[in-house]
Protein backbone atom coordinates (compact mmCIF):
# COMPACT_ATOMS: atom_id res chain seq x y z
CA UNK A 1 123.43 108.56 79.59
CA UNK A 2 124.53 110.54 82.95
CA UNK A 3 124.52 108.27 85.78
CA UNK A 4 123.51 109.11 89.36
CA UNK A 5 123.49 107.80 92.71
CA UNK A 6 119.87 106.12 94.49
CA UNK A 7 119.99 108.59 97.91
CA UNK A 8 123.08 107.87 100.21
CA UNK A 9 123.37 104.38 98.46
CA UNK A 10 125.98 102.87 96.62
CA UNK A 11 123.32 101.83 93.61
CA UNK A 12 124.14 103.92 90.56
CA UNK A 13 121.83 104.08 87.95
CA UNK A 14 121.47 105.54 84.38
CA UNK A 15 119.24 108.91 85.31
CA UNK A 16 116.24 107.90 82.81
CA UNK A 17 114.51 104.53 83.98
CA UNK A 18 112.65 102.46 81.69
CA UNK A 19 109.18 101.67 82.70
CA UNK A 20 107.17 98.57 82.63
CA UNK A 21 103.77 99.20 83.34
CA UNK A 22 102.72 98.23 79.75
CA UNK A 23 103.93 95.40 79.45
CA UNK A 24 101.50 92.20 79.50
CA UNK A 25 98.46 94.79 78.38
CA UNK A 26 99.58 97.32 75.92
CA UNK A 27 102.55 95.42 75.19
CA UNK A 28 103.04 91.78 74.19
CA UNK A 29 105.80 89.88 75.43
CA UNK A 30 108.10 90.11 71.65
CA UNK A 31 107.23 94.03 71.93
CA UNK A 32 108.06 94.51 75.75
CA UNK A 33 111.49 92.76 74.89
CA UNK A 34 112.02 94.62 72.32
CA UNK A 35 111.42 97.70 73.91
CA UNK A 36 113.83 96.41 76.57
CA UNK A 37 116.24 95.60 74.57
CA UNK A 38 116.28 99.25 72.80
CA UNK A 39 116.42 100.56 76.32
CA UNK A 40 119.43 99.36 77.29
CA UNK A 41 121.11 99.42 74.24
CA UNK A 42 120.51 102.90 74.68
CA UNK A 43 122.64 102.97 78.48
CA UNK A 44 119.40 102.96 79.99
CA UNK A 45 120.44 100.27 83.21
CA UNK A 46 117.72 100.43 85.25
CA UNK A 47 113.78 99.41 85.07
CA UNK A 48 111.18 99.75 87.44
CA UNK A 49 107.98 97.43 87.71
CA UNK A 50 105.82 96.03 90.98
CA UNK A 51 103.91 93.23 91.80
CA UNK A 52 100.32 94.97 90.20
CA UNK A 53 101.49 96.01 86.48
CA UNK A 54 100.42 95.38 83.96
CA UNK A 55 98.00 98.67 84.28
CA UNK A 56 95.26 98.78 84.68
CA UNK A 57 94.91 96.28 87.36
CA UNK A 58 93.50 92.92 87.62
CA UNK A 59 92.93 89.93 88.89
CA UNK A 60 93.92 87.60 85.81
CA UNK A 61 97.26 89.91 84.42
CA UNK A 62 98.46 90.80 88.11
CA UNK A 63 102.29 89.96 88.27
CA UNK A 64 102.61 89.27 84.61
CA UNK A 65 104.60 92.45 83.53
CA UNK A 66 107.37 90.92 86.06
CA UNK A 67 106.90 87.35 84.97
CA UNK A 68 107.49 89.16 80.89
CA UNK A 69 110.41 91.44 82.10
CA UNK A 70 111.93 88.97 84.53
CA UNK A 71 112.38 86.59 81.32
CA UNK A 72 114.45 89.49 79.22
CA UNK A 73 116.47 90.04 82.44
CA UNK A 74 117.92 86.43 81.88
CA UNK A 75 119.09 87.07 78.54
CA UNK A 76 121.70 90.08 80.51
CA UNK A 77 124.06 89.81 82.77
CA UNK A 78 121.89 90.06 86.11
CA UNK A 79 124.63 92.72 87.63
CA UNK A 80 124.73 94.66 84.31
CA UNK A 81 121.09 95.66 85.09
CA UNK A 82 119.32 97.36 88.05
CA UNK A 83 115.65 96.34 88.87
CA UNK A 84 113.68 98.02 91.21
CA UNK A 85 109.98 96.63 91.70
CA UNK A 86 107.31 97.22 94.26
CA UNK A 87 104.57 95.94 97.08
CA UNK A 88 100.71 97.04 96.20
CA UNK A 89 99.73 98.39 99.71
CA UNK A 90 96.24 100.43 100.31
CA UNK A 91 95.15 101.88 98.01
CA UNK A 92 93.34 104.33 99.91
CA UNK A 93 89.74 104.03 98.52
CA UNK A 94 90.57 104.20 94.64
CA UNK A 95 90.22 100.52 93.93
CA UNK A 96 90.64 97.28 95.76
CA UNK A 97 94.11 95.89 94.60
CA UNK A 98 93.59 92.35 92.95
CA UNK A 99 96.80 91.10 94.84
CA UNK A 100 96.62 88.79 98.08
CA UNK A 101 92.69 88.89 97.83
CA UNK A 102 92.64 92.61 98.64
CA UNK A 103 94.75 91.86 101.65
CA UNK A 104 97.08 94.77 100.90
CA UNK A 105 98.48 95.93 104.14
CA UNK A 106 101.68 96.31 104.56
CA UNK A 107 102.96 94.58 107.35
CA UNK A 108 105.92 92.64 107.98
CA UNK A 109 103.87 89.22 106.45
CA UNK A 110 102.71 91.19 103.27
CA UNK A 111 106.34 92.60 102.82
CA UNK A 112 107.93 89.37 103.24
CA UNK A 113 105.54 86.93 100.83
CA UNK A 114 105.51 89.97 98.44
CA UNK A 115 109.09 90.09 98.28
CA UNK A 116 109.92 86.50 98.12
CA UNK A 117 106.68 86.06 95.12
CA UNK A 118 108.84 88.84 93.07
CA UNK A 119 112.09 87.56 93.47
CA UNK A 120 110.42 84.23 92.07
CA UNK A 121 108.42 85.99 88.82
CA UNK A 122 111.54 88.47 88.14
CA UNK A 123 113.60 85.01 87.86
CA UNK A 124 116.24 86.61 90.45
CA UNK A 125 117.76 86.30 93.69
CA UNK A 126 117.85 90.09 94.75
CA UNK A 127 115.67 93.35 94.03
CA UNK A 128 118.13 96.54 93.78
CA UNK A 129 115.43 98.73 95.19
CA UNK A 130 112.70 97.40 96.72
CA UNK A 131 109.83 99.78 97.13
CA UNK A 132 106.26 100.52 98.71
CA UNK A 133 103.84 101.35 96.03
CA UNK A 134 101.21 103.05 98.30
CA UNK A 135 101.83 103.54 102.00
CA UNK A 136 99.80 102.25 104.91
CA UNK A 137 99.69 105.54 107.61
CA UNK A 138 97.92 102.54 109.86
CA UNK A 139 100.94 100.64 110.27
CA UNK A 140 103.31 101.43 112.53
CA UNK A 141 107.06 102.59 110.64
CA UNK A 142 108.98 100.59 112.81
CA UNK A 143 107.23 97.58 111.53
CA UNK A 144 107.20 98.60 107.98
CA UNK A 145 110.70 99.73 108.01
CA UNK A 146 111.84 96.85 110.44
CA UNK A 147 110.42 94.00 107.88
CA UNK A 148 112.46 95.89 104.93
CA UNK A 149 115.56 95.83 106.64
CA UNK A 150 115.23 92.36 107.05
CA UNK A 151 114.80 91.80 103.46
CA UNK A 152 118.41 93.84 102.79
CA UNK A 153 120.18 91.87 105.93
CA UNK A 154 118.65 88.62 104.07
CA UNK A 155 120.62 89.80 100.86
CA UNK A 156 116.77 90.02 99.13
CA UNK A 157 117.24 93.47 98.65
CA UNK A 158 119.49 96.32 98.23
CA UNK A 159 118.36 99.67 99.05
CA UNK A 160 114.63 100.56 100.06
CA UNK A 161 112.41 103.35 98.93
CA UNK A 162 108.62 104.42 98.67
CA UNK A 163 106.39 105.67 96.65
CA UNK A 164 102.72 108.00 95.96
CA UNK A 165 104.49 109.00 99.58
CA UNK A 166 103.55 112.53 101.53
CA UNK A 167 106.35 114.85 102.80
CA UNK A 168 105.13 114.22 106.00
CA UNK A 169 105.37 110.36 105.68
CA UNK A 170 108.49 110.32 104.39
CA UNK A 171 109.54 112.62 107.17
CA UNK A 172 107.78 110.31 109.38
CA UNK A 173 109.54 107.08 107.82
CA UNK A 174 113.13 108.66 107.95
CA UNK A 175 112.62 109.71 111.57
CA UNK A 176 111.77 105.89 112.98
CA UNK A 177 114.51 104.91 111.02
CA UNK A 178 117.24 106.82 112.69
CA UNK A 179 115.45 106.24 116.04
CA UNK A 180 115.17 102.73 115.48
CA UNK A 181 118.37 102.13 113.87
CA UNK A 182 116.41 100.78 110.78
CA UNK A 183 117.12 101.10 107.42
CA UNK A 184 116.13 104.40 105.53
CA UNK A 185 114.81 104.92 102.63
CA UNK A 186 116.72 106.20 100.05
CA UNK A 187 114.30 106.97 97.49
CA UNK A 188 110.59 107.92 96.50
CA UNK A 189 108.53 107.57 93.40
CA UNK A 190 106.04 110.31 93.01
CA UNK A 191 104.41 111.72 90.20
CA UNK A 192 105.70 114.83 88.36
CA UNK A 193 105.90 116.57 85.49
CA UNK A 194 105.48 119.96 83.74
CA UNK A 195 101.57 119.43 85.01
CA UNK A 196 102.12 118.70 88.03
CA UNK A 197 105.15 120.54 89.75
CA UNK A 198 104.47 119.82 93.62
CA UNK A 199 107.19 118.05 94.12
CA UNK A 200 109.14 121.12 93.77
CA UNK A 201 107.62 122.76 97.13
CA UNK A 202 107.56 121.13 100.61
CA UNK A 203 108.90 117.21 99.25
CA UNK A 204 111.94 118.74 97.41
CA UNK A 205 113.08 120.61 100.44
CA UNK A 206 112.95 117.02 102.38
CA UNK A 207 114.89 115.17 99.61
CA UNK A 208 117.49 117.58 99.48
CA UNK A 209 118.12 117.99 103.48
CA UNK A 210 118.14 114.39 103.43
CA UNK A 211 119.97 113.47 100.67
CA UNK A 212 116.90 111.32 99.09
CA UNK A 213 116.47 110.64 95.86
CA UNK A 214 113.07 111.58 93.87
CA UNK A 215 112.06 109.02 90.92
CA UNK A 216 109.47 110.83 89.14
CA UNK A 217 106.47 108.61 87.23
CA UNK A 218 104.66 109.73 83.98
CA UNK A 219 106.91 112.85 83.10
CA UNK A 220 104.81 113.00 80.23
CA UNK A 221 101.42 113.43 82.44
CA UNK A 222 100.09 110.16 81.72
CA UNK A 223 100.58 110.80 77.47
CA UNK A 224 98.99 114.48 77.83
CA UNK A 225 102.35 116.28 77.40
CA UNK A 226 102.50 114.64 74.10
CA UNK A 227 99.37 116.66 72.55
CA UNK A 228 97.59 113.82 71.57
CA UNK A 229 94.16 114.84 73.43
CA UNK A 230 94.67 118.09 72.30
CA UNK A 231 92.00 117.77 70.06
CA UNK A 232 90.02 114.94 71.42
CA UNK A 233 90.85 112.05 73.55
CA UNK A 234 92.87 109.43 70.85
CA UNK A 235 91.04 105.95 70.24
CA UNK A 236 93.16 103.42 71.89
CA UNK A 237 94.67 105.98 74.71
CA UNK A 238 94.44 105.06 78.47
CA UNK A 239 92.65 108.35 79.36
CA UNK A 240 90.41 107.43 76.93
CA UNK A 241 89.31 103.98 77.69
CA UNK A 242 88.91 105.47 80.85
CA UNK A 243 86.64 108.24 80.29
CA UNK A 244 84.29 106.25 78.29
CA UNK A 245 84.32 103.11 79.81
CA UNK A 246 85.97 103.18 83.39
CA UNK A 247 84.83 103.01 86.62
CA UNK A 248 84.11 106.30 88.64
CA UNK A 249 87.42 106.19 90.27
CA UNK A 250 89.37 105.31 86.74
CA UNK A 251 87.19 108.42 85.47
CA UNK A 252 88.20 110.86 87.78
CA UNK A 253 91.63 109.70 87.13
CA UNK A 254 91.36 110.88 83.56
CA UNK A 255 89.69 114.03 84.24
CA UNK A 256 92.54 115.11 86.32
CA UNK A 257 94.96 114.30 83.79
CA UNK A 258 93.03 115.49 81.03
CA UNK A 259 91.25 119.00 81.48
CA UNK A 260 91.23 122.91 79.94
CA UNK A 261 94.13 123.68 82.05
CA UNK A 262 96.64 120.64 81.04
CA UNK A 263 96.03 120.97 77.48
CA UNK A 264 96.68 124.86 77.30
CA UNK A 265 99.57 123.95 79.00
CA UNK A 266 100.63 121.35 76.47
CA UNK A 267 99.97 123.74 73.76
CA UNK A 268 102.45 126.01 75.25
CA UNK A 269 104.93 123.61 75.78
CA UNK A 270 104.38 122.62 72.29
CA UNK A 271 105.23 126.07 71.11
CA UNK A 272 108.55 126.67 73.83
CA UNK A 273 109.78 122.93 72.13
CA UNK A 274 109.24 124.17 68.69
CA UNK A 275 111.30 127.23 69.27
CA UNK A 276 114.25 125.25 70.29
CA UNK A 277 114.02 122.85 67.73
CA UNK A 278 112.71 119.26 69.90
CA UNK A 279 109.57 117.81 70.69
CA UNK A 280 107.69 118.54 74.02
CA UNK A 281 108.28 114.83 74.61
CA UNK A 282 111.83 115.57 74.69
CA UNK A 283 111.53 118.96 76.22
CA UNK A 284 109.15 117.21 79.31
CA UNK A 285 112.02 114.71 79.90
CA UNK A 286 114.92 117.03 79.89
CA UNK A 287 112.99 119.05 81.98
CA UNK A 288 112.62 116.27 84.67
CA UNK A 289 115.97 115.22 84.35
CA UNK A 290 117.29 118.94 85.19
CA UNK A 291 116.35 118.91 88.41
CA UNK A 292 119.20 118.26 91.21
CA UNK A 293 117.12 115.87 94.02
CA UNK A 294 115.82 113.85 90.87
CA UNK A 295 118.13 110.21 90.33
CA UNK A 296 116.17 108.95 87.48
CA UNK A 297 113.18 109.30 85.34
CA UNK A 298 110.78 106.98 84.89
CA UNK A 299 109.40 106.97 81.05
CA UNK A 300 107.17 104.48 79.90
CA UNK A 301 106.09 103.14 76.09
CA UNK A 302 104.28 101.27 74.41
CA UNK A 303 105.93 100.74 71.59
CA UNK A 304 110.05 101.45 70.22
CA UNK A 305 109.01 104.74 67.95
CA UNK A 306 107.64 105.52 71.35
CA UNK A 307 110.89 104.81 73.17
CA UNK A 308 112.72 106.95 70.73
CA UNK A 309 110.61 110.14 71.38
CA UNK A 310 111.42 109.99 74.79
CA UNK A 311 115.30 109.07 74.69
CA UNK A 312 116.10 112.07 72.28
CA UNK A 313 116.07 113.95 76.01
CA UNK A 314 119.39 112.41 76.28
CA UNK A 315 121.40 115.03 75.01
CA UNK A 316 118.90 117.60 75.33
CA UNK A 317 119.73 120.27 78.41
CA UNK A 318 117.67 123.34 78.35
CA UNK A 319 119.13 126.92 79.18
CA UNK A 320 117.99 129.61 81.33
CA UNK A 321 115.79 131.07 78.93
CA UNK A 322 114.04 128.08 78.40
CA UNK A 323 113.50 127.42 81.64
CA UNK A 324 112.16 130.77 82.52
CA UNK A 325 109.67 130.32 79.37
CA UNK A 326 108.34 127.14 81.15
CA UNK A 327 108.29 128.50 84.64
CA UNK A 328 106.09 130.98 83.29
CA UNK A 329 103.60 129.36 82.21
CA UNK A 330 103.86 127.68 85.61
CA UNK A 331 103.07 131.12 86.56
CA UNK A 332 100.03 131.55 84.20
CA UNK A 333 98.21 128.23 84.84
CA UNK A 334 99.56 126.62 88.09
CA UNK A 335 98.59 123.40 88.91
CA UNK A 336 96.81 122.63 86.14
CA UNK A 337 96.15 118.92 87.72
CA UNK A 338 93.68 119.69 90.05
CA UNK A 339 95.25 116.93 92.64
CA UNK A 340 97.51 114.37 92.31
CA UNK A 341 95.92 112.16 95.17
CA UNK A 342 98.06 112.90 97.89
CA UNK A 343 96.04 114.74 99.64
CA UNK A 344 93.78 111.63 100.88
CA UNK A 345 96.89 109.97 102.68
């Protein structure tokens, strides 16, 4: 496992991240370990969760996926590991979050009590990257970025980072910082993945003048890259409890995962893996892994065969021809997620 820096920071981290999001609704507590456990044995060192998995949210699970991992994390050396969690914040009209009665601003109290209830379910005295989940454009920076520095001067936290974040909010965050003498961040968490490259535009530009770090989510497009709604959305599959049973916003969720345009580009992905001899599981990971502003990606599972799929990326590093194969089908069908949400900030 390659290792690479968080930003400017002096947290180092194995460059795939293990995912936690499962855990306490797709995964049991014995089968989260276990994935865990598989993880690291792997050289995988560092796992990401927040304060609102297990997903989807609600009101009776929230905080249990880091009340499950936080008990794993004692059975490791606490330094041999590096955990990275997460405030709620707005959600910007998609759902009310069931955390703090909807009270999901983030100002210096919700920072502070959201900080202090993870440290308490994680079982630890420090976060290694602490990180805002959705941002609040309402709230002044310096407030935002002034109640996170705190938390590192308090020894609660290492580094900070965001996440779902604009280029022009991150701009916007790293500006105050330097004005303000506040802490930056040195990270941000958006989604991306070989159906949804627009990171790779304004955002990358931004990480790499600034020396950020991008942590991409769901490199598999929420399970799509893996062709199993090629056919027809799989019983059990999140897209598909959501397009027959979930709310409007959970619905539109789907649809923009799962459309004409992301599974012809899964076929074709399918087809470029076969040629080299992988999976486009595999081939989707590499892929994310190749690129020089990303740190770490963020895979997810809900099970070890799962887990497996996605670490034979390890070793996998595609060539130029590959690479050109994929961009051109970038070129054929280009942004085949309609929107990734962004755009509402």
């Amino acid at each position: 496992m390659q290792k690479k820096r968080l930003g400017s920071s002096g947290v180092v981290v194995s460059d795939i991240c293990m995912g936690t999001m499962t855990f306490g609704s797709q995964c049991d507590e014995k089968s989260s370990h276990a994935i865990c456990d598989l993880a690291f044995e792997s050289g995988i060192d560092f796992f990401d969760a927040a304060e609102i998995y297990p997903v989807p949210p609600n009101k009776d699970t929230v905080g249990v996926t880091e009340e499950i991992f936080g008990r794993w994390l004692k059975t490791k050396p606490r330094e041999s590991v590096v955990v990275a969690t997460k405030i709620t914040g707005p959600a910007h009209g998609w759902f009310c979050p069931p955390v703090r009665h909807g009270k999901t601003s983030i100002d210096r109290h919700q920072i502070l009590r959201a900080c202090d209830a993870s440290l308490r379910r994680l079982g630890t005295d420090y976060i290694d990257l602490y990180q805002i989940h959705w941002p609040d454009h309402g709230m002044p920076y310096e407030e935002v970025l002034g109640a996170l520095t705190e938390l590192r001067d308090a020894g609660k936290v290492r580094v900070i980072g965001c996440s779902n974040e604009t280029s022009w909010g991150v701009m916007k965050s790293l500006w105050t910082a330097d004005v303000q003498g506040l802490d930056r961040y040195e990270t941000v968490q958006n989604n991306f993945s070989l159906i949804n490259r627009r990171c790779e535009s304004e955002l990358a530009q931004v990480l790499r003048k600034e020396k950020m770090s991008l942590l991409p989510y769901s490199p598999l497009g929420g399970g799509v890259l893996t062709g199993k709604y090629n056919v027809s959305p799989p019983p059990g599959a999140r897209f598909t409890d959501y397009l027959l049973n979930g709310e409007e916003r959970q619905r539109k969720m789907a649809e923009r995962f799962v459309n004409d345009r992301t599974i012809e580009t899964t076929r074709r992905m399918e087809e470029i893996a076969k040629s080299i001899g992988t999976t486009v599981t595999a081939l989707a990971v590499a892929w994310s892994r190749q690129h020089d502003f990303v740190a770490s990606t963020i895979i997810g599972a809900t099970n070890t065969e799962q887990l497996l799929e996605s670490l034979a990326a390890r070793d996998l590093v595609l060539g130029s021809e590959t690479l050109a194969r994929i961009d051109q089908v970038d070129v054929e069908i280009p942004t085949p997620m309609t929107e990734d949400g962004l755009r509402r900030l």
